[in-house]
Protein backbone atom coordinates (compact mmCIF):
# COMPACT_ATOMS: atom_id res chain seq x y z
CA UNK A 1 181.38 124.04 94.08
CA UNK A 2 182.00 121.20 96.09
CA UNK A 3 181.36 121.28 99.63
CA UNK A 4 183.94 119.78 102.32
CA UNK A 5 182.67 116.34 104.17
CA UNK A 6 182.71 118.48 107.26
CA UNK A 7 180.67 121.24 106.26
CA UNK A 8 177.88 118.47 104.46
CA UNK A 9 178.16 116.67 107.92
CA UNK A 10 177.49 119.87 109.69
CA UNK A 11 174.66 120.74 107.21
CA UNK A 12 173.08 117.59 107.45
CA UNK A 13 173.00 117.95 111.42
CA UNK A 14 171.57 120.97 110.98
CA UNK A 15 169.04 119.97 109.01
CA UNK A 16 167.96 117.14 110.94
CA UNK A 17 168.06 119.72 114.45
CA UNK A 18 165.89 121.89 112.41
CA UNK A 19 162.97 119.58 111.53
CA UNK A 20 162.78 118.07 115.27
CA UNK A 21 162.14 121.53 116.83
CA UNK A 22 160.06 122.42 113.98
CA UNK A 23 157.88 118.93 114.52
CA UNK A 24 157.56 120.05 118.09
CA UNK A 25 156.81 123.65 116.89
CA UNK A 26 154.32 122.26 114.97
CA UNK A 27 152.80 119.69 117.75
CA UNK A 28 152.24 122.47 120.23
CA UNK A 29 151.23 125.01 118.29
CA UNK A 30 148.41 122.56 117.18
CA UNK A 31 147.79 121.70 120.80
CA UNK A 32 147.43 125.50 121.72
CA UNK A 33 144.85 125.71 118.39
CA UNK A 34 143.12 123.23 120.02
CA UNK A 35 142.89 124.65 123.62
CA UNK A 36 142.38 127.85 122.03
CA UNK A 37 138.75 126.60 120.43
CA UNK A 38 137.66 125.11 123.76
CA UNK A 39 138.34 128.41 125.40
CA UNK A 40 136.61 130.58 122.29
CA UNK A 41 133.66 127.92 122.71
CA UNK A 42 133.69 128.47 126.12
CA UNK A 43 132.94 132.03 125.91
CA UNK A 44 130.71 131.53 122.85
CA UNK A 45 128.17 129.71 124.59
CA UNK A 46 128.81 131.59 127.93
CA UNK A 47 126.08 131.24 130.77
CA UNK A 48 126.41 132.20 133.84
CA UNK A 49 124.07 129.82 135.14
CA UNK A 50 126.31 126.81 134.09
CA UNK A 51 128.88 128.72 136.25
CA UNK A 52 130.78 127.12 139.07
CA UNK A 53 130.20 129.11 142.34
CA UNK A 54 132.87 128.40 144.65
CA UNK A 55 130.06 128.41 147.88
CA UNK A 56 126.54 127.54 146.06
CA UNK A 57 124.74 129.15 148.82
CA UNK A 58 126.05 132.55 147.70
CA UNK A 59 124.85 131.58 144.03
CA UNK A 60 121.53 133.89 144.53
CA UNK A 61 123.35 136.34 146.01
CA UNK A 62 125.70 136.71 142.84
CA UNK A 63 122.46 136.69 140.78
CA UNK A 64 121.11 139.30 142.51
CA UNK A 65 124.05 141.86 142.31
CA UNK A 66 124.15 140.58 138.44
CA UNK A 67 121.08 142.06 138.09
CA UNK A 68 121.03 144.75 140.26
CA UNK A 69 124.92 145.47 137.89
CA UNK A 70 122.58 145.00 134.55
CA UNK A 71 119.92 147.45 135.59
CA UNK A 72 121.92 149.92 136.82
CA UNK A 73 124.31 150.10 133.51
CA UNK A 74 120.95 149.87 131.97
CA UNK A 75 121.65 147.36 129.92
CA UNK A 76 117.55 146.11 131.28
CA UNK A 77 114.59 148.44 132.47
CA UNK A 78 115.02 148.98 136.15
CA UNK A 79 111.82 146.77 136.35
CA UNK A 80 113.29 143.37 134.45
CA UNK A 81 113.11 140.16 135.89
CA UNK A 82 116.25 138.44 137.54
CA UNK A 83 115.99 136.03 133.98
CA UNK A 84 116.19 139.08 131.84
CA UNK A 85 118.97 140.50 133.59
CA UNK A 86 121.04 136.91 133.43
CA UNK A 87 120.23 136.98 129.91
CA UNK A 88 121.68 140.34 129.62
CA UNK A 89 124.53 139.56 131.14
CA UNK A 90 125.32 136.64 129.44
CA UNK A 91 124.89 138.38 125.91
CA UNK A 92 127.66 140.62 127.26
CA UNK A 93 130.03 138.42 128.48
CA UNK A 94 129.82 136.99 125.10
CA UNK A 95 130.41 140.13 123.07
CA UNK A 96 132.53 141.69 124.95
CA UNK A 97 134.92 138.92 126.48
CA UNK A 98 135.16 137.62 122.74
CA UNK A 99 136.25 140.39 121.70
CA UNK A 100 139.30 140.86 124.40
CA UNK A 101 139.51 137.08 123.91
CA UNK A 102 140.14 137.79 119.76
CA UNK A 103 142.78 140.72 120.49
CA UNK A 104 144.52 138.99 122.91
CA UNK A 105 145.35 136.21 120.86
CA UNK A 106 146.01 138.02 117.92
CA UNK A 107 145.84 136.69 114.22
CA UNK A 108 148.90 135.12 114.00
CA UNK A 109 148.20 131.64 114.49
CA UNK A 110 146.82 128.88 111.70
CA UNK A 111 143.35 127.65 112.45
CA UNK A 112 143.31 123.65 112.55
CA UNK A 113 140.31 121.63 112.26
């Protein structure tokens, strides 16, 4: 079958259309794996104490309800130190925030490394 110059021409532009929006399909989605791996990192290695706290004179007081939060859940004993309940509460941000982090992004993306 032979196809007309006009439908090759049309093919061709096609074709060429194609592979620029797949090269920036491509270029982003590897930008998003990227940011993605910062963010997972970010939660991986979670501690609160490396936090930013937007007025650092309130930084003991969010410690405080932190651990007053950890040993009421009892996720410590009632009597654990400030440390201990930090430490808690990091752990937990890390398992659980991982987890939403994991099903909110879903499995449909390629990993790049």
């Amino acid at each position: 079958l032979a196809l007309s110059h006009e439908f090759a021409a049309d093919y061709k532009f096609l074709y060429v259309v194609g592979a620029f929006l797949a090269g920036f399909y491509f270029r982003d989605h590897r930008k998003w794996e990227m940011e993605k791996k910062v963010l997972e990192d970010r939660v991986k290695f979670f501690q609160v104490e490396e936090c930013t706290c937007a007025v650092e004179s309130d930084r003991e007081i969010v410690y405080r309800n932190i651990s007053r939060l950890m040993r009421a859940s009892k996720s410590v004993h009632k009597e654990a130190s400030q440390e201990e309940a930090l430490e808690a509460f990091n752990l937990r941000v890390r398992s659980e925030l991982m987890g939403a982090f994991k099903t909110s992004l879903g499995r449909n993306t390629f990993r790049f490394h």
